[in-house]
PDB file of N, CA and C in Angstrom:
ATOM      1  N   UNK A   1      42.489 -35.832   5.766  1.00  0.00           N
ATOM      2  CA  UNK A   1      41.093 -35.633   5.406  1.00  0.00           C
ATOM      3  C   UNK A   1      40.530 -36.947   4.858  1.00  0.00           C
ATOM      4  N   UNK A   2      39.514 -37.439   5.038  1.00  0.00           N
ATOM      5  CA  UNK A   2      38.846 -38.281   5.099  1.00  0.00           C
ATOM      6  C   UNK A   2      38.555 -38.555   3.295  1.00  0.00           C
ATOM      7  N   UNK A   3      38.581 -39.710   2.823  1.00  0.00           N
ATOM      8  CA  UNK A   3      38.507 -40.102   1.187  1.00  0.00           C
ATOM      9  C   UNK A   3      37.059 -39.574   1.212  1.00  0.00           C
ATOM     10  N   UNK A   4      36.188 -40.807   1.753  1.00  0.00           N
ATOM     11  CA  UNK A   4      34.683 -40.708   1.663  1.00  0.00           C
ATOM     12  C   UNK A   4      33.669 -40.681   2.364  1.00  0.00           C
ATOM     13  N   UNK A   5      32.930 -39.918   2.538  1.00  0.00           N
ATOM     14  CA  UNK A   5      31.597 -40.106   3.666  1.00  0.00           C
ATOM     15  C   UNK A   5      31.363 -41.117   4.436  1.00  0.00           C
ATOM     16  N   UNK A   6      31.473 -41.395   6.018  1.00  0.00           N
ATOM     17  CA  UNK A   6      31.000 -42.184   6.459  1.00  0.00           C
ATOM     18  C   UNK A   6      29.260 -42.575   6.202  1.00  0.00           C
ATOM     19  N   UNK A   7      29.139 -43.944   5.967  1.00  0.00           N
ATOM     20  CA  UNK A   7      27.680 -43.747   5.425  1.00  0.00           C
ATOM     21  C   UNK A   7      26.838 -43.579   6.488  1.00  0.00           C
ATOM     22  N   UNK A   8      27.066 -43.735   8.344  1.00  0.00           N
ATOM     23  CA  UNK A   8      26.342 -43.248   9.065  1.00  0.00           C
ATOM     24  C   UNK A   8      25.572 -42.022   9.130  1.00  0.00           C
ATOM     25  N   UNK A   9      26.239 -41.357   8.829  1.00  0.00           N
ATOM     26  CA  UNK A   9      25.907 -39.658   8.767  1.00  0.00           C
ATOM     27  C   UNK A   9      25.192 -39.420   7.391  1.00  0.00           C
ATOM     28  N   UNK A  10      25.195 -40.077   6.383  1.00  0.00           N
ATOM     29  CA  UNK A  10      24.429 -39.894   5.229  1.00  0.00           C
ATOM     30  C   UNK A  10      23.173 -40.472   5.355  1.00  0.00           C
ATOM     31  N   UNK A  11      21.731 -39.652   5.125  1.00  0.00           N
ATOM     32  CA  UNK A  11      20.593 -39.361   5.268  1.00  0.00           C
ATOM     33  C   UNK A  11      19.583 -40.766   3.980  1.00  0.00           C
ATOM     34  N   UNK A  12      19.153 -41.494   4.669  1.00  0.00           N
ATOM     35  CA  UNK A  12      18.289 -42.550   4.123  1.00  0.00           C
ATOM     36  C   UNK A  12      16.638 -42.042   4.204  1.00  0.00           C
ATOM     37  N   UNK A  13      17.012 -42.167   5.213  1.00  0.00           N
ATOM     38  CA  UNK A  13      15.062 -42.154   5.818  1.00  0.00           C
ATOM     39  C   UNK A  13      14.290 -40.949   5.023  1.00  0.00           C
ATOM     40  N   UNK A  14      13.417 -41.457   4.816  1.00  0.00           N
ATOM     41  CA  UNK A  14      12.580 -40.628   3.730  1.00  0.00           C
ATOM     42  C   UNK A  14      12.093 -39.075   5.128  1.00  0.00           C
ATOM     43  N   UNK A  15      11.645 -40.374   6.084  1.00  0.00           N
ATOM     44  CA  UNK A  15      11.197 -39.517   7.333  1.00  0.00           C
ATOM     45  C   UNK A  15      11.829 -38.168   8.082  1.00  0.00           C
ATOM     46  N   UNK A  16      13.568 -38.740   7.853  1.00  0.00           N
ATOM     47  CA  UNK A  16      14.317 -37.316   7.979  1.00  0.00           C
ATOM     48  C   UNK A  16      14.220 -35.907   7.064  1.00  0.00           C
ATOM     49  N   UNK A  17      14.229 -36.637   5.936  1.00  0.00           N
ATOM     50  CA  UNK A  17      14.266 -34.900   4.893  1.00  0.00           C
ATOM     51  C   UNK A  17      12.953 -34.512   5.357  1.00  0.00           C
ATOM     52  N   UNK A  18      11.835 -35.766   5.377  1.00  0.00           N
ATOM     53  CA  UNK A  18      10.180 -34.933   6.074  1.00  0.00           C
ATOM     54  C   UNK A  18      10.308 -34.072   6.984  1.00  0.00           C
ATOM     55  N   UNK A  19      11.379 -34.195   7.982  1.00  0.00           N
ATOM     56  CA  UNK A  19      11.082 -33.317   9.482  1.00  0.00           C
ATOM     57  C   UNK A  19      12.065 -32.733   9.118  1.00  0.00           C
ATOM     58  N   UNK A  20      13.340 -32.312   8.023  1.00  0.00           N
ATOM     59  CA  UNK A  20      14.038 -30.920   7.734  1.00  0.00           C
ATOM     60  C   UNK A  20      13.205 -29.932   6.933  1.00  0.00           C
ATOM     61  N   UNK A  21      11.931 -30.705   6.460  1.00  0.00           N
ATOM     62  CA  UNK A  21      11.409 -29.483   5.516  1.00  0.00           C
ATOM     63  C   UNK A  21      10.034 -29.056   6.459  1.00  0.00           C
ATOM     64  N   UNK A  22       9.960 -29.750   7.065  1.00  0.00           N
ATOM     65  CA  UNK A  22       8.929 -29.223   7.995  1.00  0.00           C
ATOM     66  C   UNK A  22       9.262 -28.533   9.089  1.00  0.00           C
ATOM     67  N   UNK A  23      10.411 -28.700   9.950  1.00  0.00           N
ATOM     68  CA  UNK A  23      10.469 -28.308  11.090  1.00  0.00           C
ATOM     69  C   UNK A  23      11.723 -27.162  11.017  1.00  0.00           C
ATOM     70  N   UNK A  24      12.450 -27.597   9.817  1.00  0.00           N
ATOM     71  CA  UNK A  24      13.949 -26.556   9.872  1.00  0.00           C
ATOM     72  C   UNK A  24      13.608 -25.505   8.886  1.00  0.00           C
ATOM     73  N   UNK A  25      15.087 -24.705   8.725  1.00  0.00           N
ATOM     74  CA  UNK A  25      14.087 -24.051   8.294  1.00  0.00           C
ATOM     75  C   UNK A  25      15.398 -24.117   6.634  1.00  0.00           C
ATOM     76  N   UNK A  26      15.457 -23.043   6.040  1.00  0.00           N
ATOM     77  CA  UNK A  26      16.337 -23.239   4.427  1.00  0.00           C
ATOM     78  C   UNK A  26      17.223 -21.683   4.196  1.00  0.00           C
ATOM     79  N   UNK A  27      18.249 -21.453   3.805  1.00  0.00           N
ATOM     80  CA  UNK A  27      18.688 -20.887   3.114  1.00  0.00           C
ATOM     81  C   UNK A  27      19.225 -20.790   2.011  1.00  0.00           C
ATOM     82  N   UNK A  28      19.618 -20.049   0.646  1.00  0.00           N
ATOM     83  CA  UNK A  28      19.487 -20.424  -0.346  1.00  0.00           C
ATOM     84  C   UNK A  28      20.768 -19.169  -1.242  1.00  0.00           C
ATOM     85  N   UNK A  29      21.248 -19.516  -1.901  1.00  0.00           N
ATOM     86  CA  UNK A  29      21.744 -18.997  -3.438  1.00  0.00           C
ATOM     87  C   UNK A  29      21.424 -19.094  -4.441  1.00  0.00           C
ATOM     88  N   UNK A  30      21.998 -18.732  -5.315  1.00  0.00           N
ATOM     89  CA  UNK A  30      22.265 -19.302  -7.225  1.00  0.00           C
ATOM     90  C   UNK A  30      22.549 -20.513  -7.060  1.00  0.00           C
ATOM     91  N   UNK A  31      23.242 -20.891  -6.703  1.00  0.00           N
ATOM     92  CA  UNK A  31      24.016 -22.742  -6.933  1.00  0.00           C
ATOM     93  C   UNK A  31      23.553 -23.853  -6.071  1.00  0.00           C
ATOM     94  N   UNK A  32      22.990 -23.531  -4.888  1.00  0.00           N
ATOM     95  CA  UNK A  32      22.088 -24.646  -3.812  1.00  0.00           C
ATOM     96  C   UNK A  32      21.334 -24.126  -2.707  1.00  0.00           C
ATOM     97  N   UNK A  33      20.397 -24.650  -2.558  1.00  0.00           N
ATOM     98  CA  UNK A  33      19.754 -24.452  -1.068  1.00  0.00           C
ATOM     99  C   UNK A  33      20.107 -25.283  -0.222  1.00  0.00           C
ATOM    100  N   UNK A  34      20.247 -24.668   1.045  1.00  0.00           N
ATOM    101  CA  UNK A  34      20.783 -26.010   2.586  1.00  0.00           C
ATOM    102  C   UNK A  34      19.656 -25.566   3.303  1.00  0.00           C
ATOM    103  N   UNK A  35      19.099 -26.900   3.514  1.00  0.00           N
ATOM    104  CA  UNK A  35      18.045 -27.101   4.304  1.00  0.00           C
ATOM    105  C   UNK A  35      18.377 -27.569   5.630  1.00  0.00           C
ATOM    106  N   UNK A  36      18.274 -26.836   7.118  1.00  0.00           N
ATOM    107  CA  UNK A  36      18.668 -26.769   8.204  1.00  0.00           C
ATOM    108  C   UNK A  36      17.671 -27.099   9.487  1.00  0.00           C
ATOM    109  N   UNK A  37      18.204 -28.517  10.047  1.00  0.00           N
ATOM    110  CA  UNK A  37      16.861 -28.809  11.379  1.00  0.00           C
ATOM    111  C   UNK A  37      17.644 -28.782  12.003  1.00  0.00           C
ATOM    112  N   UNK A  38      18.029 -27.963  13.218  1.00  0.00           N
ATOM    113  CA  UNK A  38      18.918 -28.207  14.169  1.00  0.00           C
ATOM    114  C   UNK A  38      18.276 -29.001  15.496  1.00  0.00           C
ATOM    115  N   UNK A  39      19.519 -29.853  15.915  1.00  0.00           N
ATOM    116  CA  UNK A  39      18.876 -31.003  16.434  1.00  0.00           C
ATOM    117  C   UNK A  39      20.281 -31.663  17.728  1.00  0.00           C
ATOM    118  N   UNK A  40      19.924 -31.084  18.718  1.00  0.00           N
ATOM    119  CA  UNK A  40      20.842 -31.713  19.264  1.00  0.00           C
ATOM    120  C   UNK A  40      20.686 -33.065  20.428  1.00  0.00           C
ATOM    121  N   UNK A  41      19.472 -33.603  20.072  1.00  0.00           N
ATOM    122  CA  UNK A  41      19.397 -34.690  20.434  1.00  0.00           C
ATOM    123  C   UNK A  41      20.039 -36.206  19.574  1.00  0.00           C
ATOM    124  N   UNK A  42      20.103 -35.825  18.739  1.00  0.00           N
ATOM    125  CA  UNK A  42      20.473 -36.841  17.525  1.00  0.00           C
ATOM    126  C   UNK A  42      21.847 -36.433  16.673  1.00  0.00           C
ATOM    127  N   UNK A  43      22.252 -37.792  16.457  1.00  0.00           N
ATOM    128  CA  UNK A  43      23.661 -37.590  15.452  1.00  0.00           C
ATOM    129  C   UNK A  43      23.011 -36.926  14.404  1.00  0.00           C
ATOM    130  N   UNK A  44      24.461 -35.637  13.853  1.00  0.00           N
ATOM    131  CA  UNK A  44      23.984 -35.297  13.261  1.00  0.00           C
ATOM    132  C   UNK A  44      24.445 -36.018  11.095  1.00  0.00           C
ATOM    133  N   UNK A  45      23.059 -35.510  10.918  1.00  0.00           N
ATOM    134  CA  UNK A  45      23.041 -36.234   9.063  1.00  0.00           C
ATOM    135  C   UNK A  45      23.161 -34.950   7.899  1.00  0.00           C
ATOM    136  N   UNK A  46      23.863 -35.378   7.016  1.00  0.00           N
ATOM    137  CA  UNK A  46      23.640 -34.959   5.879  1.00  0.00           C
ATOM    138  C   UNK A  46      22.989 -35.832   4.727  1.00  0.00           C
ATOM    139  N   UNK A  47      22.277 -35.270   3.662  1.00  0.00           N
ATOM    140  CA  UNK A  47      22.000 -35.612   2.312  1.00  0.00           C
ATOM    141  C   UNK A  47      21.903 -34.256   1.096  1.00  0.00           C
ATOM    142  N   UNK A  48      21.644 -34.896  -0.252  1.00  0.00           N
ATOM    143  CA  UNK A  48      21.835 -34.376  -1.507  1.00  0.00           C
ATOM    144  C   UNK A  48      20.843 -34.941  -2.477  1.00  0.00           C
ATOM    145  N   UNK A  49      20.554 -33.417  -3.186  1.00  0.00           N
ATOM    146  CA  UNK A  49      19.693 -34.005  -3.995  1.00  0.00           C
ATOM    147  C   UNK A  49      19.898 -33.271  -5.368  1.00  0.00           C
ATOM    148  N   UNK A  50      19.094 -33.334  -6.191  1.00  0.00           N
ATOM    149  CA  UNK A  50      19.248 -33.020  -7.366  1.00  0.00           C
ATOM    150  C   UNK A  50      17.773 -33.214  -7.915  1.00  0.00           C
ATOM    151  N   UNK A  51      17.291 -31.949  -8.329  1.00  0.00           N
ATOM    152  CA  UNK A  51      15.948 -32.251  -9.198  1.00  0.00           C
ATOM    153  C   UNK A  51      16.116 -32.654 -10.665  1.00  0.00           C
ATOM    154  N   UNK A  52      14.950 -33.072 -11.151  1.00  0.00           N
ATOM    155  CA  UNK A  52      14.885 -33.482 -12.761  1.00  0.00           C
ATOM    156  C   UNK A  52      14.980 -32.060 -13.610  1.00  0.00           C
ATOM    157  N   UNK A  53      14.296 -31.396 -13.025  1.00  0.00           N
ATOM    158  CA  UNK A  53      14.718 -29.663 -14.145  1.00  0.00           C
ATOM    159  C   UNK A  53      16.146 -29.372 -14.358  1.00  0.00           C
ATOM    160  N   UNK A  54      16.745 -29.957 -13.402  1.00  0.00           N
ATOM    161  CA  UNK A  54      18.377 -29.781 -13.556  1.00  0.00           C
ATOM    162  C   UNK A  54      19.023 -30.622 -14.677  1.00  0.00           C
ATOM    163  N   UNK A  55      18.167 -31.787 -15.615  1.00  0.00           N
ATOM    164  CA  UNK A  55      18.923 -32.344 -16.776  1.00  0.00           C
ATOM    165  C   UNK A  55      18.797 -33.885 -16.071  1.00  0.00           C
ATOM    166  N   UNK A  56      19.054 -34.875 -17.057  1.00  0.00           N
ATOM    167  CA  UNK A  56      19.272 -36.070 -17.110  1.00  0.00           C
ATOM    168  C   UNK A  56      19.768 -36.474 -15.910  1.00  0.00           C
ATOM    169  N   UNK A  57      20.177 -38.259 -15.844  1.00  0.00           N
ATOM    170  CA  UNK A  57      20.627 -38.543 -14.607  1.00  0.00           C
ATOM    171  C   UNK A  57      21.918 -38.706 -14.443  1.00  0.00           C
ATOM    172  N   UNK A  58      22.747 -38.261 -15.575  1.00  0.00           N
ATOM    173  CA  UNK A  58      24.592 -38.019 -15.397  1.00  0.00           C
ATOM    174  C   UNK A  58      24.278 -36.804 -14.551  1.00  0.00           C
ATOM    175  N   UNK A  59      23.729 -35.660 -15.414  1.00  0.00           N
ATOM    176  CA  UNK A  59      23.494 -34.608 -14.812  1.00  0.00           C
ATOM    177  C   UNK A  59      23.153 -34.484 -13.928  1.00  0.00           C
ATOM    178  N   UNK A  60      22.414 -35.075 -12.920  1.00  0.00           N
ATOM    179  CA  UNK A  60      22.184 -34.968 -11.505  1.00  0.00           C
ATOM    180  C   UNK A  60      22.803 -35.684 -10.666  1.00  0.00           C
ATOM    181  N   UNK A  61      23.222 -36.575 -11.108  1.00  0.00           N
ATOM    182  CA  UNK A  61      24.985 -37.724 -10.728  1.00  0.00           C
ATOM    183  C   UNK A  61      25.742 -36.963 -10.266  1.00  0.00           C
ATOM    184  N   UNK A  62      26.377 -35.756 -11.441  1.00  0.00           N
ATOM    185  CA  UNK A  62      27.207 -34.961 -11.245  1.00  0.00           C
ATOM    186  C   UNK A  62      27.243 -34.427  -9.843  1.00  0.00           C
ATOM    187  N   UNK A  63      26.278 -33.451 -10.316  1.00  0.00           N
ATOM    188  CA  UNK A  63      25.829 -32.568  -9.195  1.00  0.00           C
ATOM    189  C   UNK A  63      25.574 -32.653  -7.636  1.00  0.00           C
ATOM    190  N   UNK A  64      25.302 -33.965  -7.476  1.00  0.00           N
ATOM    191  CA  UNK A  64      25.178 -34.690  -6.465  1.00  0.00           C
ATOM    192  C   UNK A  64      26.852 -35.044  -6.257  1.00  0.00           C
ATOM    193  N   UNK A  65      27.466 -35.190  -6.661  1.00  0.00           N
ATOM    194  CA  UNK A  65      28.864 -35.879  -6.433  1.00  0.00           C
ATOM    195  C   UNK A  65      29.519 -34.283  -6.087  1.00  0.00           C
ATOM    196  N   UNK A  66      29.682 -33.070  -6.448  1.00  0.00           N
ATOM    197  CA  UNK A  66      30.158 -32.191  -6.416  1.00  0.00           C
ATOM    198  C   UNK A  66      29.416 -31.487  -4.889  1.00  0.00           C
ATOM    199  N   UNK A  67      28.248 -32.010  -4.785  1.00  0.00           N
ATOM    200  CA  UNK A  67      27.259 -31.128  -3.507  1.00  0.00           C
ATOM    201  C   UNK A  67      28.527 -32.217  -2.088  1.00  0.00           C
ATOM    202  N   UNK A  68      28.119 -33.340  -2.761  1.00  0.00           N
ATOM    203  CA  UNK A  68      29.522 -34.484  -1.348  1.00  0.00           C
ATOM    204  C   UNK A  68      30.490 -34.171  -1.147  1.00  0.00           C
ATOM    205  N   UNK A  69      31.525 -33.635  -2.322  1.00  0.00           N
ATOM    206  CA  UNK A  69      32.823 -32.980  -2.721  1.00  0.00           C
ATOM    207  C   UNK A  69      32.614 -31.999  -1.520  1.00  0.00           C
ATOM    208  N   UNK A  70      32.105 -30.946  -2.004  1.00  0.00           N
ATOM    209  CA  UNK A  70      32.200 -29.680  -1.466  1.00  0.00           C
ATOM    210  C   UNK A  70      32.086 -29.956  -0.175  1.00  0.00           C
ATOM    211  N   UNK A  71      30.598 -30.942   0.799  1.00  0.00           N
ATOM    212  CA  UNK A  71      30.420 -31.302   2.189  1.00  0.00           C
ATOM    213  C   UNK A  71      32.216 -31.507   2.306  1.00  0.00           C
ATOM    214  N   UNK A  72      32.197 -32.831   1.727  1.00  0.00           N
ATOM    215  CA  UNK A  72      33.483 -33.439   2.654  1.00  0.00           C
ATOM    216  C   UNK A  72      34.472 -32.923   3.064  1.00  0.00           C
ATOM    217  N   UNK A  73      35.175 -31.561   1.933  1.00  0.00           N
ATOM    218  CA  UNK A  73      36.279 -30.993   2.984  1.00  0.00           C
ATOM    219  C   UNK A  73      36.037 -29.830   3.580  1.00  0.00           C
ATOM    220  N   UNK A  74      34.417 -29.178   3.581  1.00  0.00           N
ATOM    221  CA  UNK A  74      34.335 -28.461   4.626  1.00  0.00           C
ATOM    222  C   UNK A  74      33.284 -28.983   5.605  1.00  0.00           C
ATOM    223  N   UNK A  75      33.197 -29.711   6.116  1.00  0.00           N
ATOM    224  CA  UNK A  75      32.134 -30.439   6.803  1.00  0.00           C
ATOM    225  C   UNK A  75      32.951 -30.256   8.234  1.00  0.00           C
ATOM    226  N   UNK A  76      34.394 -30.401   8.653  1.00  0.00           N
ATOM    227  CA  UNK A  76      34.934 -29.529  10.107  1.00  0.00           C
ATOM    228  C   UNK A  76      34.445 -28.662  10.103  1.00  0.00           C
ATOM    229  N   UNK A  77      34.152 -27.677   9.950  1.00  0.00           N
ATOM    230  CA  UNK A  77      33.832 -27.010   9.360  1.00  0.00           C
ATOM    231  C   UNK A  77      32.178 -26.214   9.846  1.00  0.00           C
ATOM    232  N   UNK A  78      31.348 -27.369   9.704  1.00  0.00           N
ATOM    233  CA  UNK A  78      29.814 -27.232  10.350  1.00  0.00           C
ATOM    234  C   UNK A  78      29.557 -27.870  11.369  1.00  0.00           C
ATOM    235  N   UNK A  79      28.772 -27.223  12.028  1.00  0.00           N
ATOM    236  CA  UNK A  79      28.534 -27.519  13.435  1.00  0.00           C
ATOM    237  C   UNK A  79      28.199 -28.981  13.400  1.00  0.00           C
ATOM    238  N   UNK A  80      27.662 -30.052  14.282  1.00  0.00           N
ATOM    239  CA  UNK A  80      27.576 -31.431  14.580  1.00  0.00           C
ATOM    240  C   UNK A  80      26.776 -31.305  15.290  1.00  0.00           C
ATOM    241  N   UNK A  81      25.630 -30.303  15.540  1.00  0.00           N
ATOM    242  CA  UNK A  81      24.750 -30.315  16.263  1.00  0.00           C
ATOM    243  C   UNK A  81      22.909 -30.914  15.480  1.00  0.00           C
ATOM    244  N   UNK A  82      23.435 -29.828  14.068  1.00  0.00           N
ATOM    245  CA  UNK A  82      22.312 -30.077  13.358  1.00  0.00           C
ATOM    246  C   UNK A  82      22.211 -30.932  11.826  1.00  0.00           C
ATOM    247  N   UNK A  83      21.354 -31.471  11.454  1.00  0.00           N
ATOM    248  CA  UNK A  83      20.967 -32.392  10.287  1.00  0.00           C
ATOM    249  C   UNK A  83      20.883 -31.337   9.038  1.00  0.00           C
ATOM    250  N   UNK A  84      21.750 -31.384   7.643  1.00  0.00           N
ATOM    251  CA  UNK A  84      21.488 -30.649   6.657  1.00  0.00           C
ATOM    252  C   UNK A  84      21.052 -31.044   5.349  1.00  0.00           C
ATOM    253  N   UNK A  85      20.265 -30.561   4.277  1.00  0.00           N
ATOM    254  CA  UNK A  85      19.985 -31.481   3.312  1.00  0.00           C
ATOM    255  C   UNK A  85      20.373 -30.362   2.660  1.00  0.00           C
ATOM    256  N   UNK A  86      21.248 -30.902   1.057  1.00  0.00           N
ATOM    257  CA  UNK A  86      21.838 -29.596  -0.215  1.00  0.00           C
ATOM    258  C   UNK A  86      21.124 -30.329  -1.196  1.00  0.00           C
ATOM    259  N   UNK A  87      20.471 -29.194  -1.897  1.00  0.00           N
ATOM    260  CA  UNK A  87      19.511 -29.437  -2.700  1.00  0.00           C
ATOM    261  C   UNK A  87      20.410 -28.524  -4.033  1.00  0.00           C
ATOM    262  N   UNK A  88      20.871 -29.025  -5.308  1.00  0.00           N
ATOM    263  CA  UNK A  88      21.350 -28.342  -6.369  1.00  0.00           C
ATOM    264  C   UNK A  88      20.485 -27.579  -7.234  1.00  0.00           C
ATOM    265  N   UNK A  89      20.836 -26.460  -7.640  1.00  0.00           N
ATOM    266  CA  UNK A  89      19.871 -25.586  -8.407  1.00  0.00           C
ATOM    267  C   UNK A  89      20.593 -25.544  -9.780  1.00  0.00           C
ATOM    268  N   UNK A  90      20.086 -24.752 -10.592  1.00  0.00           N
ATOM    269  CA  UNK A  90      20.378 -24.972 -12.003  1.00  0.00           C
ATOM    270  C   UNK A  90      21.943 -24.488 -12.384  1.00  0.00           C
ATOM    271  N   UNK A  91      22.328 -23.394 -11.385  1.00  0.00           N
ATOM    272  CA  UNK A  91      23.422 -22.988 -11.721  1.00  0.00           C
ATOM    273  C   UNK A  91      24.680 -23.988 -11.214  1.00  0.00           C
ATOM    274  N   UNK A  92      24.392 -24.305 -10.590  1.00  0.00           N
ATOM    275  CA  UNK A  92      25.329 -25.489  -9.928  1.00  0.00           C
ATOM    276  C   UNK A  92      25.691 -26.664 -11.351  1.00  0.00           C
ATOM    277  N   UNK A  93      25.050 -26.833 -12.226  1.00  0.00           N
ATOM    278  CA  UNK A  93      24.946 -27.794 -13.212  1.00  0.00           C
ATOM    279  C   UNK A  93      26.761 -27.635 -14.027  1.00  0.00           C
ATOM    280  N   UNK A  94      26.532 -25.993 -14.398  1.00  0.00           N
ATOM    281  CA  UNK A  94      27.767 -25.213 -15.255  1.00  0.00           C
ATOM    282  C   UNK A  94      28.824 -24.637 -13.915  1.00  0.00           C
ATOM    283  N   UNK A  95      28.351 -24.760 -12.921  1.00  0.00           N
ATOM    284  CA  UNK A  95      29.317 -24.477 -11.816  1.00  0.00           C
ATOM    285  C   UNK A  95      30.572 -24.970 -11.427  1.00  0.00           C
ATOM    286  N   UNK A  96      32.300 -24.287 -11.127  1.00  0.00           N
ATOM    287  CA  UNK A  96      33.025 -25.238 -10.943  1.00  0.00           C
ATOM    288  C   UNK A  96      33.044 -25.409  -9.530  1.00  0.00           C
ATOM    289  N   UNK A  97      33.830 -26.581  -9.207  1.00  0.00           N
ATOM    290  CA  UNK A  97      34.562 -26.911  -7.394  1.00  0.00           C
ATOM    291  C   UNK A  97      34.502 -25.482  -7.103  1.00  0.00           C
ATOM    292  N   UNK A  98      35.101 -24.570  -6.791  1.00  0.00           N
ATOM    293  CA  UNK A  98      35.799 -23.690  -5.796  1.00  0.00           C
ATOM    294  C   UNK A  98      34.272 -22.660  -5.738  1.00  0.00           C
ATOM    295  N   UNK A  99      33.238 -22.586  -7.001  1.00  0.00           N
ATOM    296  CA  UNK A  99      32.508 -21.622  -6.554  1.00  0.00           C
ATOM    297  C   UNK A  99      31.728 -22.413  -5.708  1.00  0.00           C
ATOM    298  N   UNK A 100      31.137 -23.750  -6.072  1.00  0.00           N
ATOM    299  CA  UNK A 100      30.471 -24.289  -5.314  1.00  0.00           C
ATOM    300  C   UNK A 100      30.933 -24.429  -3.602  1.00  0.00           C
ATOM    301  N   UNK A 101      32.280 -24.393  -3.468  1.00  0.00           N
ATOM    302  CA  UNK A 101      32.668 -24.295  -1.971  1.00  0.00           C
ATOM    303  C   UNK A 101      32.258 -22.925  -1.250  1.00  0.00           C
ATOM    304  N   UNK A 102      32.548 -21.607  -2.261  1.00  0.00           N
ATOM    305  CA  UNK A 102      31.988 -20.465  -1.561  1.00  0.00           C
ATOM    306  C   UNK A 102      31.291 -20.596  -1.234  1.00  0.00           C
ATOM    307  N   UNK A 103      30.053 -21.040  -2.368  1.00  0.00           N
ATOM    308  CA  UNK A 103      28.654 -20.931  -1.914  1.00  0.00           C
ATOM    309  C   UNK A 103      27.850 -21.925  -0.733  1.00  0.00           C
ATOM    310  N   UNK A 104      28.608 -23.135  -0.256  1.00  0.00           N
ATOM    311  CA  UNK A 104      28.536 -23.597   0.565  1.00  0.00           C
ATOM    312  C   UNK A 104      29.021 -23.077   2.412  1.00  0.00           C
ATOM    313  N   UNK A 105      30.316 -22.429   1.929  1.00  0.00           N
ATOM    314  CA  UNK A 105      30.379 -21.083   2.931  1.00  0.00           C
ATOM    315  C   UNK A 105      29.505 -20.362   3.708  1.00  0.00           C
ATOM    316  N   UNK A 106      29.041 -19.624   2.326  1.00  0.00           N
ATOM    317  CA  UNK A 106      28.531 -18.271   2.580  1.00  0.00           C
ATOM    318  C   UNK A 106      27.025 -18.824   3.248  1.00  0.00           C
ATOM    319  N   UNK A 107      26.538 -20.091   2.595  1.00  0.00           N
ATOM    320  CA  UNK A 107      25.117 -20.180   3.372  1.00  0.00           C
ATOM    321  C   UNK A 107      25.292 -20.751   4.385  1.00  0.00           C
ATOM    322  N   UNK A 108      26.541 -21.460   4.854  1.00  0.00           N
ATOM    323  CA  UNK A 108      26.525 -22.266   6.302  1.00  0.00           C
ATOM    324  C   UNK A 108      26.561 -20.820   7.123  1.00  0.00           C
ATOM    325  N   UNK A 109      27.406 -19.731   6.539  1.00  0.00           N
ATOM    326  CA  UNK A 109      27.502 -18.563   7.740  1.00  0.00           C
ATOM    327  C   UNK A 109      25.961 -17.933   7.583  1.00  0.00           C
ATOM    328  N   UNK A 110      25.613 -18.018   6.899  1.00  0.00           N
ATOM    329  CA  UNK A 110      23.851 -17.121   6.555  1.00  0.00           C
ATOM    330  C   UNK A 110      23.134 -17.843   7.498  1.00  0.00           C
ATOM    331  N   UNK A 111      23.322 -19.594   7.269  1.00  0.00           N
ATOM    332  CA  UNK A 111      22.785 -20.312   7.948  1.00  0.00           C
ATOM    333  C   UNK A 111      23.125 -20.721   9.587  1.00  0.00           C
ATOM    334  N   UNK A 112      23.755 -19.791  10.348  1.00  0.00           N
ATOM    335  CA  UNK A 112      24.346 -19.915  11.225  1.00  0.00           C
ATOM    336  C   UNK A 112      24.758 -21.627  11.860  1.00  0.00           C
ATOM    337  N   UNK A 113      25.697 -21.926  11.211  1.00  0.00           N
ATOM    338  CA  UNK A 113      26.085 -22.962  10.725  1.00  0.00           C
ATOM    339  C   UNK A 113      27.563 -23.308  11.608  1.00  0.00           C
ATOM    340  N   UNK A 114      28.319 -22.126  10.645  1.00  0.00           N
ATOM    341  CA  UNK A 114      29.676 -22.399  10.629  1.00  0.00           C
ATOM    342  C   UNK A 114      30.191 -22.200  11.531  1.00  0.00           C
ATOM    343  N   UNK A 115      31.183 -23.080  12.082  1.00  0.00           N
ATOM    344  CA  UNK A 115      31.968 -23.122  12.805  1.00  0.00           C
ATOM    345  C   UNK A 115      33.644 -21.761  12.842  1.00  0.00           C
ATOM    346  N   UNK A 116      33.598 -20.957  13.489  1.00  0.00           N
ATOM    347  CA  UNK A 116      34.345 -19.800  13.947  1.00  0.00           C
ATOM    348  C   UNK A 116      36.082 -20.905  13.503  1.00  0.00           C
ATOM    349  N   UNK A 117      36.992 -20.385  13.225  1.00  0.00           N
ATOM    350  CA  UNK A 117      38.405 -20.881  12.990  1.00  0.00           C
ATOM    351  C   UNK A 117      39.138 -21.105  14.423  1.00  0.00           C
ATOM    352  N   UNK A 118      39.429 -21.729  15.030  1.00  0.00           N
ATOM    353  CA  UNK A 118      40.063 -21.330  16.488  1.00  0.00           C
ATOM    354  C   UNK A 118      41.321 -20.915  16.242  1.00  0.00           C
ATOM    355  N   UNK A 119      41.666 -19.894  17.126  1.00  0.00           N
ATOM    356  CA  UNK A 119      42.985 -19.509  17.179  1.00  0.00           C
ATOM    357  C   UNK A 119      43.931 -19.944  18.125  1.00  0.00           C
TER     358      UNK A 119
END
């Protein structure tokens, strides 16, 4: 498994999160929303964010480092078709690793996302 994010696939352009919140669409929990443009013309990107209501900027450091955590070892995981942005919510702040992976789960499958296990 891979240490750290290739930085190709990590989301710069201001212009991309513009056309995931405009054109894709979002699903959501207690602990994050994933914002979903599916896109199979283009490599696909991730990014992370963290609002200011969520606390200081350790505090959104954090949170942001735990939203990458969680991508990176389930990111086989999601399809490679479409661009996703994880946005942290308040509960995510007091949240540990393993719930934050459920909840990354449960919305990639909500979000018809996830990739089936092959047998």
């Amino acid at each position: 498994m891979d240490k750290k994010l290739p930085r190709a696939i990590i989301m710069r352009d201001e212009k991309v999160f513009q056309d995931i919140y405009e054109k894709g669409y979002s699903v959501a929990d207690r602990y994050m929303v994933l914002h979903i443009l599916p896109q199979a013309q283009s490599r696909a990107k991730v990014g992370f964010a963290a609002g200011k209501k969520l606390g200081n900027a350790v505090v959104r450091n954090h949170v942001k480092r735990m939203l990458r955590e969680v991508y990176r070892h389930k990111k086989h995981r999601v399809r490679e078709d479409c661009c996703i942005f994880l946005v942290g919510r308040k509960a995510a702040v007091t949240a540990d690793l393993e719930m934050l992976h459920k909840s990354f789960r449960y919305l990639c499958k909500k979000g018809n996302i996830w990739k089936m296990a092959s047998r």
